[in-house]
Protein backbone atom coordinates (compact mmCIF):
# COMPACT_ATOMS: atom_id res chain seq x y z
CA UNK A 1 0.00 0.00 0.00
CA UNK A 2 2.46 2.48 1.00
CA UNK A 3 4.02 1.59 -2.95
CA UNK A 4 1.01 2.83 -4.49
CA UNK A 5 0.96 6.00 -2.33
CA UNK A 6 4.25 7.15 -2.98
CA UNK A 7 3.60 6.19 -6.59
CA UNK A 8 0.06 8.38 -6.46
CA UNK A 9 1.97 11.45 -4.93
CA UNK A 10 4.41 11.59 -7.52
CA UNK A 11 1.78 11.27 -10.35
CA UNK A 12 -0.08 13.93 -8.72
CA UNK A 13 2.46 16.16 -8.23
CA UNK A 14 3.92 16.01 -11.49
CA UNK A 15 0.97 16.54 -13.16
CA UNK A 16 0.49 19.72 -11.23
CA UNK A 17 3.95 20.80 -10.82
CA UNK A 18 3.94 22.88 -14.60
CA UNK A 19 3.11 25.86 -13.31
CA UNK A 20 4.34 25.69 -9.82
CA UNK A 21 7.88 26.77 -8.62
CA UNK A 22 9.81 25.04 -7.21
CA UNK A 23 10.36 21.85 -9.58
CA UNK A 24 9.77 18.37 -8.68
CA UNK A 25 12.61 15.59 -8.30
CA UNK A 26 12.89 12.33 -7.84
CA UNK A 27 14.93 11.26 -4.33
CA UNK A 28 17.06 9.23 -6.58
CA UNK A 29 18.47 12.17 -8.34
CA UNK A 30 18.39 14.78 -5.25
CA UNK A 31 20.42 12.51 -3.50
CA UNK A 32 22.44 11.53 -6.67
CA UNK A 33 22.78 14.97 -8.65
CA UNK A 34 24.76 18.01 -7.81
CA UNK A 35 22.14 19.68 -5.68
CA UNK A 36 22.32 21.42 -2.01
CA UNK A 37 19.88 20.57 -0.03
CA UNK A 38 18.71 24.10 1.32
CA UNK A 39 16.05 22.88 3.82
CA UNK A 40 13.71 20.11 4.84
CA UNK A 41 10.12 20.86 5.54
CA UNK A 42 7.30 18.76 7.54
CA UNK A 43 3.64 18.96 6.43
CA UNK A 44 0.60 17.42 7.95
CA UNK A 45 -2.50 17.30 6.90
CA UNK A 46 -5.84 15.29 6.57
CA UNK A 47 -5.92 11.90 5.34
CA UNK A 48 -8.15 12.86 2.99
CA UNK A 49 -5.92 16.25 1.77
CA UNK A 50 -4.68 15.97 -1.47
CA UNK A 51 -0.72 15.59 -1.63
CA UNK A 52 -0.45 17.64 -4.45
CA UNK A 53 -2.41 20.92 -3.01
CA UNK A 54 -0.60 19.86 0.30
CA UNK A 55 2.58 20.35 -1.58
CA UNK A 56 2.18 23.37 -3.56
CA UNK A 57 0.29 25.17 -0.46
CA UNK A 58 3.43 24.53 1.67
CA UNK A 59 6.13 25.15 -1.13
CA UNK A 60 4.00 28.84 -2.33
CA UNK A 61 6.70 30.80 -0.52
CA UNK A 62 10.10 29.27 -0.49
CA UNK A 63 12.85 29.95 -2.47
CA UNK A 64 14.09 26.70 -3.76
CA UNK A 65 14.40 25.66 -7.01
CA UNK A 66 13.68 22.18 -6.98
CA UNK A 67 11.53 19.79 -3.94
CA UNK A 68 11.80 16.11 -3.54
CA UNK A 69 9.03 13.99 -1.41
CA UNK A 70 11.31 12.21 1.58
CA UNK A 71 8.50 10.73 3.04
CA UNK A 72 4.84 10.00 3.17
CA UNK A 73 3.35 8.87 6.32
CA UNK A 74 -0.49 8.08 6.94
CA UNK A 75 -1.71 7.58 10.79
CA UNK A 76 -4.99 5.75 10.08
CA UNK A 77 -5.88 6.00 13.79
CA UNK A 78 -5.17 9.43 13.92
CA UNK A 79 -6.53 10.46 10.59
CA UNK A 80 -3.53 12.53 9.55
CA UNK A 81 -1.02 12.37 6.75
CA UNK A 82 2.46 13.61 7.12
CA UNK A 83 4.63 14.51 4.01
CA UNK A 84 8.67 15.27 4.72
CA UNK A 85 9.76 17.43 1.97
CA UNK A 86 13.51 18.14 1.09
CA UNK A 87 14.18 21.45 -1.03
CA UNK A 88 17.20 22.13 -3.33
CA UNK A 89 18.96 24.32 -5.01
CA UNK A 90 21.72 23.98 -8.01
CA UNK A 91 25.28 25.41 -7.00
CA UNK A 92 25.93 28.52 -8.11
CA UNK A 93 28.55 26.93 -9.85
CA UNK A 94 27.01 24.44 -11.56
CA UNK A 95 24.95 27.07 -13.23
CA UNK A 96 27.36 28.78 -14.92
CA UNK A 97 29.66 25.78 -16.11
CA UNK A 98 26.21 24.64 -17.76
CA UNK A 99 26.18 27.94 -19.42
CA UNK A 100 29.91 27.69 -20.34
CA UNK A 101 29.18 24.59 -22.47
């Protein structure tokens, strides 16, 4: 089960992520790229909250360039969902040896 929820949240947050700043990741290639990890953020919310909203809600105001989902935690008893959320940015010197090329 907890499979098909990660696998719903990233659907649903890539679908929606177009028009939303920061960009989405994968945790393979935030923990694998050339990023630094600028801060890690904890949302709750209701079971029945969508992810996505959940996501974009919490991420309105940061300055990040790109977010990946850490962790998604559901408390049945409790009703609540949990989401950790890490946020990136690209070195500064990354940037401009992209450019370079």
């Amino acid at each position: 089960m907890f499979k098909r929820i990660v696998f719903s949240a990233i659907m649903l947050t890539t679908s929606t992520t177009a028009f939303a700043n920061p960009e989405l990741l994968s945790p393979d290639e935030a923990n694998h790229g050339h990023f630094q990890l600028i801060e890690t953020i904890e949302i709750k919310g209701d079971i029945d909250d969508s992810i996505a909203q959940l996501i974009n809600k919490s991420l309105k105001n940061k300055n990040g360039q790109y977010y990946a989902i850490d962790t998604i935690k559901e408390d049945i008893n409790k009703e609540t969902l949990t989401l950790v959320i890490k946020l990136y940015n690209e070195p500064a010197g990354m940037m401009k040896d992209q450019l370079a090329a």
